[in-house]
C-alpha atoms as a PDB file:
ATOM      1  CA  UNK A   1     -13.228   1.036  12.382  1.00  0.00           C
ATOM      2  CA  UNK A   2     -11.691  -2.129  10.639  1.00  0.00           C
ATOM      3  CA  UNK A   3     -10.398  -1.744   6.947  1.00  0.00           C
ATOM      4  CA  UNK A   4     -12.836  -3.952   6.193  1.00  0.00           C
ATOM      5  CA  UNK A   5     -15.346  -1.797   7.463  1.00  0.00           C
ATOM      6  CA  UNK A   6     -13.772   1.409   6.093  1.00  0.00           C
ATOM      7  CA  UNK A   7     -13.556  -0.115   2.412  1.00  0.00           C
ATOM      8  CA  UNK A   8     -17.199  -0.575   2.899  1.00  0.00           C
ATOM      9  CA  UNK A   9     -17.866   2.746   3.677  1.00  0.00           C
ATOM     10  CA  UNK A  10     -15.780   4.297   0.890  1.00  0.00           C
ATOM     11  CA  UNK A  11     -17.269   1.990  -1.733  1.00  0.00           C
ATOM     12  CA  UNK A  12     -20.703   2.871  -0.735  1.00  0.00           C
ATOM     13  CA  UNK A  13     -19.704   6.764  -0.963  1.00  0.00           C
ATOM     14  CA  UNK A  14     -18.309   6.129  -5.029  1.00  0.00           C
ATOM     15  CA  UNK A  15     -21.057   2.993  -5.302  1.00  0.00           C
ATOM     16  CA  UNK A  16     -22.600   4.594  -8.703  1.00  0.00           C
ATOM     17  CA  UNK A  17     -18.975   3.745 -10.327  1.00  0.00           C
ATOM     18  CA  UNK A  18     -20.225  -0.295  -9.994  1.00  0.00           C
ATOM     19  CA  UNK A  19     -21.814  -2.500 -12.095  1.00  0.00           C
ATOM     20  CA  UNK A  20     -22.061  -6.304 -11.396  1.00  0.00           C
ATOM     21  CA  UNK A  21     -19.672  -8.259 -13.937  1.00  0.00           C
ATOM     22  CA  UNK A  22     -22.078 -11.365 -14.070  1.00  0.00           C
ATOM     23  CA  UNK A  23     -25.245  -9.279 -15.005  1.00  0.00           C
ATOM     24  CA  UNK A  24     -24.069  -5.865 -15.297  1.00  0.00           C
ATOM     25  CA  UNK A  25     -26.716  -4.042 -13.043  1.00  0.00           C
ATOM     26  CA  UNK A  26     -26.136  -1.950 -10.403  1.00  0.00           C
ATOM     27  CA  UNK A  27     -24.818  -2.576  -6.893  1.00  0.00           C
ATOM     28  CA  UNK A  28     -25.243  -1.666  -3.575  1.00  0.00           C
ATOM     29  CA  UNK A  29     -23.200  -1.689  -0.090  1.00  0.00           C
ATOM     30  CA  UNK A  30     -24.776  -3.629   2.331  1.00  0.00           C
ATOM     31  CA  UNK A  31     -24.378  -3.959   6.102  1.00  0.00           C
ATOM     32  CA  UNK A  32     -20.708  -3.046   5.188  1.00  0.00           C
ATOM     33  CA  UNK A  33     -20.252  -6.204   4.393  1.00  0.00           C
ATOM     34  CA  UNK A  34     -21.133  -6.939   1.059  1.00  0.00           C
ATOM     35  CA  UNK A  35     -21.097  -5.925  -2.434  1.00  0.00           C
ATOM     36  CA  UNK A  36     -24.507  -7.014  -3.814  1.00  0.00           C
ATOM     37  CA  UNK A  37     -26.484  -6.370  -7.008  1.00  0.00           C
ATOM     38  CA  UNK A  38     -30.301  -6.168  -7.602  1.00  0.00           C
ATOM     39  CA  UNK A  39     -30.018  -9.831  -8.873  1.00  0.00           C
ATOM     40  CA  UNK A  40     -28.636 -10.841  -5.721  1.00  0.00           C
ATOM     41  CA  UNK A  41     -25.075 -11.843  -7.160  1.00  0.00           C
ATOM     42  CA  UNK A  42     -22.576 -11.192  -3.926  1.00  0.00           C
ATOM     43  CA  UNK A  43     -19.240 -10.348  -3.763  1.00  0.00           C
ATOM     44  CA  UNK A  44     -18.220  -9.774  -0.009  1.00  0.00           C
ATOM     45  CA  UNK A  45     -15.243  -7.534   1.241  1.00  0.00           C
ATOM     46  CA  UNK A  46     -12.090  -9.129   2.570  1.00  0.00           C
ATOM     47  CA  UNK A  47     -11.274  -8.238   6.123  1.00  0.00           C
ATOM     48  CA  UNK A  48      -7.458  -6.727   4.488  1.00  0.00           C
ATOM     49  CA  UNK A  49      -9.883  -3.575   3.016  1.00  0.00           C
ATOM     50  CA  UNK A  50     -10.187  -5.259  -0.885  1.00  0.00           C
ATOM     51  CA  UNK A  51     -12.987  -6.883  -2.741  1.00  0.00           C
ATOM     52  CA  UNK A  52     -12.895  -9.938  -4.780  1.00  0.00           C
ATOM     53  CA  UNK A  53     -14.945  -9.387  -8.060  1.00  0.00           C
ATOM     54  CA  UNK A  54     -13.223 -12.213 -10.434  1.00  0.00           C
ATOM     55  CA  UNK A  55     -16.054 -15.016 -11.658  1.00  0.00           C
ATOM     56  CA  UNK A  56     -13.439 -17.299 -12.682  1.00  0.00           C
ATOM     57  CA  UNK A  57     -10.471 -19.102 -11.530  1.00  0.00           C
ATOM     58  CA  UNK A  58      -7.092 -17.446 -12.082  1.00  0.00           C
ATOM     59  CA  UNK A  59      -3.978 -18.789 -11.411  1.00  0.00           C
ATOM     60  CA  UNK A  60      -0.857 -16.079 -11.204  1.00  0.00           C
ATOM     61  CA  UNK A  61       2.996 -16.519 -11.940  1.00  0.00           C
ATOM     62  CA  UNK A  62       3.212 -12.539  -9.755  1.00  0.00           C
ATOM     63  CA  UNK A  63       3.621 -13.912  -5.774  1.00  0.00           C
ATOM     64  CA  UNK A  64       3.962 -11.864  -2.463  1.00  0.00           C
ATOM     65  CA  UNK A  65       7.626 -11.748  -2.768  1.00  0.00           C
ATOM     66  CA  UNK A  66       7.501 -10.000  -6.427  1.00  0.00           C
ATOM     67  CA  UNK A  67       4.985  -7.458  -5.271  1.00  0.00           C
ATOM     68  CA  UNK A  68       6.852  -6.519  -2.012  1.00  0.00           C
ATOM     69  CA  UNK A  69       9.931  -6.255  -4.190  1.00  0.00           C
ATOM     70  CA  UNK A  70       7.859  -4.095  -6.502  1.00  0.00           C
ATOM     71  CA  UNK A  71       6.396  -1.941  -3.705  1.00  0.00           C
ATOM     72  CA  UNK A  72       9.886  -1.398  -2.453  1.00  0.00           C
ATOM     73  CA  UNK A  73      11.373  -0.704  -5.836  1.00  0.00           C
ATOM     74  CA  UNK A  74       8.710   1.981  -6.449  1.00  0.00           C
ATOM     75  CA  UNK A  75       8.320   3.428  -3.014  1.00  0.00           C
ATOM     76  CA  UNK A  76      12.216   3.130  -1.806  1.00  0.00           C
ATOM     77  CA  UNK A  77      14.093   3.616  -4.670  1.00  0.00           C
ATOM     78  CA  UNK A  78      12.421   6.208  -6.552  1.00  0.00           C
ATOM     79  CA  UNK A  79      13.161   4.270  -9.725  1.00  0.00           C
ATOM     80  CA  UNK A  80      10.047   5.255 -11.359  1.00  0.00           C
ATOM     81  CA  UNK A  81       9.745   9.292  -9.516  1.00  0.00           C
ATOM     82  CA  UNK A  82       9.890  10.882 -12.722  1.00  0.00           C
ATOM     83  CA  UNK A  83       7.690   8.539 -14.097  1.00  0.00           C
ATOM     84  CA  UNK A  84       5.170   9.783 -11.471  1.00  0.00           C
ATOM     85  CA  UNK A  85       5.941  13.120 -11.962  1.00  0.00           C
ATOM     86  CA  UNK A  86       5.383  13.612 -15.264  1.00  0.00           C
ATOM     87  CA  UNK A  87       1.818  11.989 -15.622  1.00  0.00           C
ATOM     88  CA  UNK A  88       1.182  13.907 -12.308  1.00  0.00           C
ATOM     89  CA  UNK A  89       1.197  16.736 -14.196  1.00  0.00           C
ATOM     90  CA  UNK A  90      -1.271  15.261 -16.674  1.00  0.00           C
ATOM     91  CA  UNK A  91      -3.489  14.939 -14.074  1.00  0.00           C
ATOM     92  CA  UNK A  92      -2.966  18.402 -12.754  1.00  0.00           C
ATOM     93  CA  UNK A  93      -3.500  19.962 -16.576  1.00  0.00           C
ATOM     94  CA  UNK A  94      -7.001  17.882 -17.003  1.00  0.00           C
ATOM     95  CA  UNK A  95      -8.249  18.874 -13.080  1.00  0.00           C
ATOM     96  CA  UNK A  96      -8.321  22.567 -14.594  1.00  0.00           C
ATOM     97  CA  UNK A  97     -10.893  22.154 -16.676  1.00  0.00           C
ATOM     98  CA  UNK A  98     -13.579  19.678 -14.375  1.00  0.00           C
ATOM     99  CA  UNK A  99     -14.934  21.337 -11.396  1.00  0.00           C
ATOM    100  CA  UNK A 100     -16.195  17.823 -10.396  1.00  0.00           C
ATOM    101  CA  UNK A 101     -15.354  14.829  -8.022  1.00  0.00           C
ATOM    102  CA  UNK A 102     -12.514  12.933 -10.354  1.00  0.00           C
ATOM    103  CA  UNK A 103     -11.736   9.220 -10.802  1.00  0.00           C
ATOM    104  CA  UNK A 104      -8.793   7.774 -11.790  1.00  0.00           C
ATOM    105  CA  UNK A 105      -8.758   3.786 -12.533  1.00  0.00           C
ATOM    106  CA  UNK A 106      -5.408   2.238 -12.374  1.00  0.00           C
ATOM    107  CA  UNK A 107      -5.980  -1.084 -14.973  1.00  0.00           C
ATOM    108  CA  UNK A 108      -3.452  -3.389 -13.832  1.00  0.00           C
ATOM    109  CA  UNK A 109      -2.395  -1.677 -10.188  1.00  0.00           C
ATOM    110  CA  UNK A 110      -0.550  -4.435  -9.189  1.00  0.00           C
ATOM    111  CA  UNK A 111       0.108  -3.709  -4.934  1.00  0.00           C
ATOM    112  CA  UNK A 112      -0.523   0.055  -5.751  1.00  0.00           C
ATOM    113  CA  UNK A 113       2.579   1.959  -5.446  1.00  0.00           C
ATOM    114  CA  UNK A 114       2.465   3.762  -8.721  1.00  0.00           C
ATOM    115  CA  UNK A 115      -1.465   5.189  -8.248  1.00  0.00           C
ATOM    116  CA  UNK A 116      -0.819   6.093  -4.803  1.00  0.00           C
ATOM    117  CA  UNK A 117       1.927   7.924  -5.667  1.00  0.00           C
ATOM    118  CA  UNK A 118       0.704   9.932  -8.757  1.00  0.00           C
ATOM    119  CA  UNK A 119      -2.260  10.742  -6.126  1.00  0.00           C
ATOM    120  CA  UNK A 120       0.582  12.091  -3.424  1.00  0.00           C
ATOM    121  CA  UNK A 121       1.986  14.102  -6.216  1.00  0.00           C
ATOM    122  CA  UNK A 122      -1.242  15.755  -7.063  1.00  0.00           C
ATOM    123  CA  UNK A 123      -2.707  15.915  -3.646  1.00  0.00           C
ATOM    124  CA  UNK A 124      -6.416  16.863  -4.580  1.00  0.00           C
ATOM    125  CA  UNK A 125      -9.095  15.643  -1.794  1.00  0.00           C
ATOM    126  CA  UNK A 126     -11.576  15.729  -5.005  1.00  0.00           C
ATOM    127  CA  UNK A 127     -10.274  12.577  -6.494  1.00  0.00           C
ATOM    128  CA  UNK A 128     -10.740   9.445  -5.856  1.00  0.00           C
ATOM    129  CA  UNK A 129      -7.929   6.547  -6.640  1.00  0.00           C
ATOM    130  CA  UNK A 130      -9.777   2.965  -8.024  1.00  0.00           C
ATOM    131  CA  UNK A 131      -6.934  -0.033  -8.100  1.00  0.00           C
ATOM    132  CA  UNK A 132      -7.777  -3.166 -10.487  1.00  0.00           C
ATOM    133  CA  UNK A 133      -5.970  -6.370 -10.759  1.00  0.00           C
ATOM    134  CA  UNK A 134      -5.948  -9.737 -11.783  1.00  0.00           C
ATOM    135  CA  UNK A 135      -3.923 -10.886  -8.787  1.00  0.00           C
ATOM    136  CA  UNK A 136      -5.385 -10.768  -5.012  1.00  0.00           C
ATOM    137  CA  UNK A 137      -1.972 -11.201  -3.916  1.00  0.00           C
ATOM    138  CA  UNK A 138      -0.840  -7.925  -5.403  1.00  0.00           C
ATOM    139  CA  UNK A 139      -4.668  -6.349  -4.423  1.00  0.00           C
ATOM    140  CA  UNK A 140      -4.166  -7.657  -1.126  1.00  0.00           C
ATOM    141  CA  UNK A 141      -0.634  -5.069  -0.322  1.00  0.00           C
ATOM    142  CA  UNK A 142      -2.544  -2.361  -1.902  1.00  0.00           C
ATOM    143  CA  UNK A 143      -5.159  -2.391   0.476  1.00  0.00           C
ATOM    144  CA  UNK A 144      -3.244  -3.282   3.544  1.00  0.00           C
ATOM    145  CA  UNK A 145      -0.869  -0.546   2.843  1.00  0.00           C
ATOM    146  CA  UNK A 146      -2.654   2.526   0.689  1.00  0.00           C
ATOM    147  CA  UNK A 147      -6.438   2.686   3.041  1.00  0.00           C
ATOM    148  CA  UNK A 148      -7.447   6.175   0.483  1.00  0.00           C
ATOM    149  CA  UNK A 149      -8.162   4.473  -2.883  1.00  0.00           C
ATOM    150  CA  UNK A 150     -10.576   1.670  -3.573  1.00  0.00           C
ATOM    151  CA  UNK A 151      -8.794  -1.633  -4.332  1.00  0.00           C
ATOM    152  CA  UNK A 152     -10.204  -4.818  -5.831  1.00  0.00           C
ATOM    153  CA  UNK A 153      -9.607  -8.156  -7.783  1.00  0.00           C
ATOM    154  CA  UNK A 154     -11.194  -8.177 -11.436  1.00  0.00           C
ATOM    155  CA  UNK A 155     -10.379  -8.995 -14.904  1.00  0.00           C
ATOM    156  CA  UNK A 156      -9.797  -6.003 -17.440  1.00  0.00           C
ATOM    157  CA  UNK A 157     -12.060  -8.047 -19.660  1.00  0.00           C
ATOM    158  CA  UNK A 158     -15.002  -7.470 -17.800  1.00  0.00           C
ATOM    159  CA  UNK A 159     -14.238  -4.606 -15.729  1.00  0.00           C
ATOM    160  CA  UNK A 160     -16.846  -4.049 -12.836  1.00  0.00           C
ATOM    161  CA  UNK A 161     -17.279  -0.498 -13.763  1.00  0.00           C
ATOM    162  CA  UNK A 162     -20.207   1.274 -14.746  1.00  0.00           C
ATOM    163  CA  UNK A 163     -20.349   3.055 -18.293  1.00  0.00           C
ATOM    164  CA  UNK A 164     -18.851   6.513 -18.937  1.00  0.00           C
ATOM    165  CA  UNK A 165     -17.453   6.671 -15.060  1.00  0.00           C
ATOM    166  CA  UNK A 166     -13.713   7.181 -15.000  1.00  0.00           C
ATOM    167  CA  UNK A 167     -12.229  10.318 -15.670  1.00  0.00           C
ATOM    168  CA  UNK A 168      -8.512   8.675 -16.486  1.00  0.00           C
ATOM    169  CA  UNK A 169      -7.538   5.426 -16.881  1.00  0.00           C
ATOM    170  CA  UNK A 170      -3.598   4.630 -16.346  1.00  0.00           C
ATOM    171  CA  UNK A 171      -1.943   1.480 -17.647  1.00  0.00           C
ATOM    172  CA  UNK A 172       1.626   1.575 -16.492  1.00  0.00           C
ATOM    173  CA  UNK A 173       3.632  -1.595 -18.101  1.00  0.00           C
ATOM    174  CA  UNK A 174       0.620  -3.406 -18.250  1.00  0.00           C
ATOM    175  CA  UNK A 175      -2.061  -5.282 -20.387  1.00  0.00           C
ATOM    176  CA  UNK A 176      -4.632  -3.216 -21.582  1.00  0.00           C
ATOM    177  CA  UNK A 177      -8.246  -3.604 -22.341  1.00  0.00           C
ATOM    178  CA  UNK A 178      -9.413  -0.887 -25.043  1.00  0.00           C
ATOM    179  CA  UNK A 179     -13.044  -1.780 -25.359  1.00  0.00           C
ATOM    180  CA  UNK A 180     -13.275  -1.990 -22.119  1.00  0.00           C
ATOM    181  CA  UNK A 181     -11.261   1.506 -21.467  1.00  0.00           C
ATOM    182  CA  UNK A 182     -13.304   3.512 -24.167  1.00  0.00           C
ATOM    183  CA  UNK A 183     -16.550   1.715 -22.423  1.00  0.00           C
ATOM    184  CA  UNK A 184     -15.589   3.286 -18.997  1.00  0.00           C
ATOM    185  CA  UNK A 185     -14.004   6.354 -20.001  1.00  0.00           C
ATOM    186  CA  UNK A 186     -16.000   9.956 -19.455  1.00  0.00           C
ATOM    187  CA  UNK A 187     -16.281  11.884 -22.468  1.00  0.00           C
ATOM    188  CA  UNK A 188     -13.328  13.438 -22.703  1.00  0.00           C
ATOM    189  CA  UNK A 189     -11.849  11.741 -20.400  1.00  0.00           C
ATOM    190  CA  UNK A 190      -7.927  10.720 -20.931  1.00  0.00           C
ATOM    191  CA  UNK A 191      -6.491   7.147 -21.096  1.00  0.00           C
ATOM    192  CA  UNK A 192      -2.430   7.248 -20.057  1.00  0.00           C
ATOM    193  CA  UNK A 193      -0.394   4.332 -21.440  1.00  0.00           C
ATOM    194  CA  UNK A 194       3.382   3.564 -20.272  1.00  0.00           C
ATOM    195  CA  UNK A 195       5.587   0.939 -22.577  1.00  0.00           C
ATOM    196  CA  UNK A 196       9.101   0.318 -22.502  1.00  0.00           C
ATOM    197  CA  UNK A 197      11.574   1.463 -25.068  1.00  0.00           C
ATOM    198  CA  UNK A 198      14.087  -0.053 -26.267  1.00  0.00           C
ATOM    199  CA  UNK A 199      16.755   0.475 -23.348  1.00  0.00           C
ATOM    200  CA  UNK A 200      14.347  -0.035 -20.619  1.00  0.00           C
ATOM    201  CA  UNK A 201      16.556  -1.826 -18.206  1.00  0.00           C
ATOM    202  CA  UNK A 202      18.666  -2.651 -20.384  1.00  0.00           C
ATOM    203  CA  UNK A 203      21.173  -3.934 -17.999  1.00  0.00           C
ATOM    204  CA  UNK A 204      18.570  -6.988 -16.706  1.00  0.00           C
ATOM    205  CA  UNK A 205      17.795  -7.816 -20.742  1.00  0.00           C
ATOM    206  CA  UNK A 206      21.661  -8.181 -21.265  1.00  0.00           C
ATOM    207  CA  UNK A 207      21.706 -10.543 -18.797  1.00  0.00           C
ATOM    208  CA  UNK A 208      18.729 -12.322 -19.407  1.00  0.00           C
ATOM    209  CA  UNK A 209      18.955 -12.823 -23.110  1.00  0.00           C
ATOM    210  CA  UNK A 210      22.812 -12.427 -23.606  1.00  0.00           C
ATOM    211  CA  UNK A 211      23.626 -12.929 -27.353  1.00  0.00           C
ATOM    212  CA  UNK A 212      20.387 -13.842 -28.564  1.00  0.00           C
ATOM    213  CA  UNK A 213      18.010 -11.559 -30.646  1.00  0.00           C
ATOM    214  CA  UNK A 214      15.766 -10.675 -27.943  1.00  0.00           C
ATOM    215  CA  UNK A 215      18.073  -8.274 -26.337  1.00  0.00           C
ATOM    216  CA  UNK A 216      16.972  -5.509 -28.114  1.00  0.00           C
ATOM    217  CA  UNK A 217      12.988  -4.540 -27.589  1.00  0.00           C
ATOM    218  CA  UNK A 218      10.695  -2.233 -30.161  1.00  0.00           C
ATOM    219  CA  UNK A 219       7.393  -0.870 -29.004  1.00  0.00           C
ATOM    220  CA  UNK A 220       6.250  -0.294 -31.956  1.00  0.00           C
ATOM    221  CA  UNK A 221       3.119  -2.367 -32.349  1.00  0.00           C
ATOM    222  CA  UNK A 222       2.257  -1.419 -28.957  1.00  0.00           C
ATOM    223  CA  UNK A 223       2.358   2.460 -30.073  1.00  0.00           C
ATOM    224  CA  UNK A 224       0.763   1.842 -33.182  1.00  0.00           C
ATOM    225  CA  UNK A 225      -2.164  -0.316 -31.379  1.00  0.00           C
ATOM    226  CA  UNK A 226      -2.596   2.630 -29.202  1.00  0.00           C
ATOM    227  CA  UNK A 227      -3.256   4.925 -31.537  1.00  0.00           C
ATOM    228  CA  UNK A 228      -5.701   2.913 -33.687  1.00  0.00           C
ATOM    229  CA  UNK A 229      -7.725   2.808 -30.590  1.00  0.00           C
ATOM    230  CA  UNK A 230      -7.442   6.379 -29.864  1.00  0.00           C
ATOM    231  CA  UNK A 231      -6.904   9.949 -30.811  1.00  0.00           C
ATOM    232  CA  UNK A 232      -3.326  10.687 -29.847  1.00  0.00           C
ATOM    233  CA  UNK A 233      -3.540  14.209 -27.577  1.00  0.00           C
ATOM    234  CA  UNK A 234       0.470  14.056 -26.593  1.00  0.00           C
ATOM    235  CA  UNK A 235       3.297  11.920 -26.782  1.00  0.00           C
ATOM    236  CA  UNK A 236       6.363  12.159 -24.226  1.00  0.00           C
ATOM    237  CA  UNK A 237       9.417   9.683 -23.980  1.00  0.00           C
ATOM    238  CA  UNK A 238      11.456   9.610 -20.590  1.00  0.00           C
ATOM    239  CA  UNK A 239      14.485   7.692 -20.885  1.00  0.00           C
ATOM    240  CA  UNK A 240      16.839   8.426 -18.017  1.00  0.00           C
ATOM    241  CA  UNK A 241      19.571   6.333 -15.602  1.00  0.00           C
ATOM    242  CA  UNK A 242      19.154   5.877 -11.239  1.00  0.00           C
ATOM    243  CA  UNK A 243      22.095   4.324  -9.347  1.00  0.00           C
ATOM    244  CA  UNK A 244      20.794   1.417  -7.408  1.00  0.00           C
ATOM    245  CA  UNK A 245      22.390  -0.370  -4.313  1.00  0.00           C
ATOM    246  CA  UNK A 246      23.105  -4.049  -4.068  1.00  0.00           C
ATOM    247  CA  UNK A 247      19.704  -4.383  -2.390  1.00  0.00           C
ATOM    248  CA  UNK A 248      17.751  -2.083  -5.205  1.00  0.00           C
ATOM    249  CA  UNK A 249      19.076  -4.247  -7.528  1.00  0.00           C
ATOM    250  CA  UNK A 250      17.767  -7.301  -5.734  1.00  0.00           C
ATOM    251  CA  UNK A 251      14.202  -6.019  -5.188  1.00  0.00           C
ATOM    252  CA  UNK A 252      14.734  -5.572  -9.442  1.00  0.00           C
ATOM    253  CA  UNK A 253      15.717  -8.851  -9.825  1.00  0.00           C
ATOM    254  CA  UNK A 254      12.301 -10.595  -7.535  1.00  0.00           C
ATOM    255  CA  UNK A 255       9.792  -7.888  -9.271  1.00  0.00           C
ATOM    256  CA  UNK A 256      10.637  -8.229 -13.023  1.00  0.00           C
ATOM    257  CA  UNK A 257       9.693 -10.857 -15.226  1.00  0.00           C
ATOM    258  CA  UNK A 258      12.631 -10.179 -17.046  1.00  0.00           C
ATOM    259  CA  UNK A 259      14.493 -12.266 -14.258  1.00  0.00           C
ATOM    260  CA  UNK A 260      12.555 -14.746 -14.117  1.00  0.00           C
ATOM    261  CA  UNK A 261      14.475 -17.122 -16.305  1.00  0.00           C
ATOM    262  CA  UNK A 262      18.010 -16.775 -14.965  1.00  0.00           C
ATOM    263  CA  UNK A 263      20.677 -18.681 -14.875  1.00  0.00           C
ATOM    264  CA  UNK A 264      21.397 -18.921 -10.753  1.00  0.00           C
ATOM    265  CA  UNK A 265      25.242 -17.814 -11.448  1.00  0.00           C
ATOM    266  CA  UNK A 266      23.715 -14.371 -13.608  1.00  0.00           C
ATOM    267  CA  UNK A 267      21.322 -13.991 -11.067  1.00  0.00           C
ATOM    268  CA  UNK A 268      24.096 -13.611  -8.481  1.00  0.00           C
ATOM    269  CA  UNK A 269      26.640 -11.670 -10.662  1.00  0.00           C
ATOM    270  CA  UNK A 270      24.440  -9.215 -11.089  1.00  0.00           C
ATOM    271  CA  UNK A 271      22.784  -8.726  -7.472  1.00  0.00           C
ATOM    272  CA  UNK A 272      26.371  -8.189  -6.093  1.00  0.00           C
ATOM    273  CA  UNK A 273      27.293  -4.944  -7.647  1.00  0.00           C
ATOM    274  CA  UNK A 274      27.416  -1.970  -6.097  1.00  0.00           C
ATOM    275  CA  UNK A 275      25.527   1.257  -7.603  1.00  0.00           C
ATOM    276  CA  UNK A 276      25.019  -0.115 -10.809  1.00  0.00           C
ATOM    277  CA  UNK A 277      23.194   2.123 -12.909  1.00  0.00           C
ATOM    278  CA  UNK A 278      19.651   1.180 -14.149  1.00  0.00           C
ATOM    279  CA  UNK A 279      18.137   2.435 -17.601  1.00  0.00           C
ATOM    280  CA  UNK A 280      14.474   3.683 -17.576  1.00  0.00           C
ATOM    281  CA  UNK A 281      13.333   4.367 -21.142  1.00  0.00           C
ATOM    282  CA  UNK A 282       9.916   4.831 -21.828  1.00  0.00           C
ATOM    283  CA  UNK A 283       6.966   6.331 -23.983  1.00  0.00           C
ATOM    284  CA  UNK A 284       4.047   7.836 -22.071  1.00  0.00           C
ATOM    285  CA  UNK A 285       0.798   7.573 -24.355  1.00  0.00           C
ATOM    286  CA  UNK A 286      -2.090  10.132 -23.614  1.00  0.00           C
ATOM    287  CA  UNK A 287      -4.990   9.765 -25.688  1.00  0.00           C
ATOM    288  CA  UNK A 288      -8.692  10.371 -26.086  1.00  0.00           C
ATOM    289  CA  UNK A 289     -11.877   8.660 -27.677  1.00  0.00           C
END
């Protein structure tokens, strides 16, 4: 079997969770080849294992070289392990009290690496992984590389979800939706939110902004946005420090947007140390409708 064929057949096992984002009906799997609504609106599934589900245009600034740096920051590295750990064990804490197949949309999965692991680190064969992204290119690794979890291209504004049929929705260091969340989310059903703090690699802002004001970085309006949207069940903040190699620290440099703007020379300067240590300082947001 393909992966195109074997996306097919895992979307038409979890097909209830669709809805068509041009009409909003329900969809159907056909000939394993197509996702199709009852108005006949068509979205077909790539031969990588991923489907396509944007109605619009979008053009990306995140390329196949910052998602393969990404993917081997998060995978290699461990940079993010605790990270994974700790809202593993959220998952592990709300599985006790369901005793029913659970789905957990990643909103802004980029190639995948930090669902797929969260899923290793709970290891339950009655949950089911659901990857969304703006950006085929990043859609595109997740499915070549992760064949478990469904994977597809859509916009957080009109999420091809049905109603009320995620059990968890994460949204690690990424735009959120919240009408579109609390529209998707079970009852009871948990959103988990990761921002940076104020030392979250620190070392690449130094660099980056150097003297200027925006060295520094408060989450505070992101917090407080949060928890106008929702009822606040638990609050955790990881800040902690990984050595990474000369080659770490260039997969850093390609997958942040911090880097972006450098200066060629800072670029360089800081790619050639050696185990440099790398700040990861975060808030973990868990809340409820």
């Amino acid at each position: 079997m393909n992966n195109k064929e074997q996306s097919a057949r895992l979307v038409h096992k979890h097909v209830h969770m669709f809805r068509c984002p041009l009409c909003k009906e329900s969809m159907q799997v056909v000939e394993l080849k197509s996702l199709i609504c009852v108005n006949k609106h068509t979205f077909d599934f790539a031969r990588q294992g991923y489907i396509n589900m944007l109605t619009r245009t979008v053009k990306s600034q995140y390329d196949k070289t910052l998602f393969e740096a990404r993917q081997q920051t998060i995978v290699e590295s461990d940079l993010f392990r605790q990270v994974h750990k700790e809202i593993a064990n959220v998952v592990e804490e709300y599985i006790k009290d369901i005793n029913k197949h659970m789905y957990i949309l990643d909103a802004g999965c980029g190639e995948g690496s930090h669902l797929q692991r969260i899923l290793d680190e709970c290891n339950h064969k009655t949950m089911t992984g659901i990857g969304l992204d703006l950006s085929k290119e990043g859609i595109l690794q997740a499915a070549k590389n992760y064949k478990e979890s469904i994977w597809f291209v859509g916009d957080l504004a009109a999420t091809p979800l049905a109603e009320k049929s995620c059990d968890m929705i994460l949204n690690i260091l990424s735009p959120a939706n919240y009408e579109e969340f609390k529209r998707i989310l079970v009852t009871g059903g948990l959103v988990v939110k990761v921002v940076p703090r104020t030392n979250y690699l620190k070392e690449l802002r130094e660099v980056r902004f150097k003297e200027t004001e925006k060295k520094t970085y408060q989450n505070d309006d992101a917090v407080s946005l949060f928890n106008n949207q929702f009822d606040l069940v638990k609050q955790m903040t990881l800040s902690y420090t990984k050595v990474l190699n000369r080659l770490e620290l260039e997969n850093l440099v390609h997958m942040s947007p911090l880097a972006w703007n450098l200066q060629e020379e800072d670029r360089e300067t800081f790619v050639k140390q050696e185990d440099q240590e790398i700040t990861v300082d975060l808030d973990i947001l868990i809340g409820k409708i």
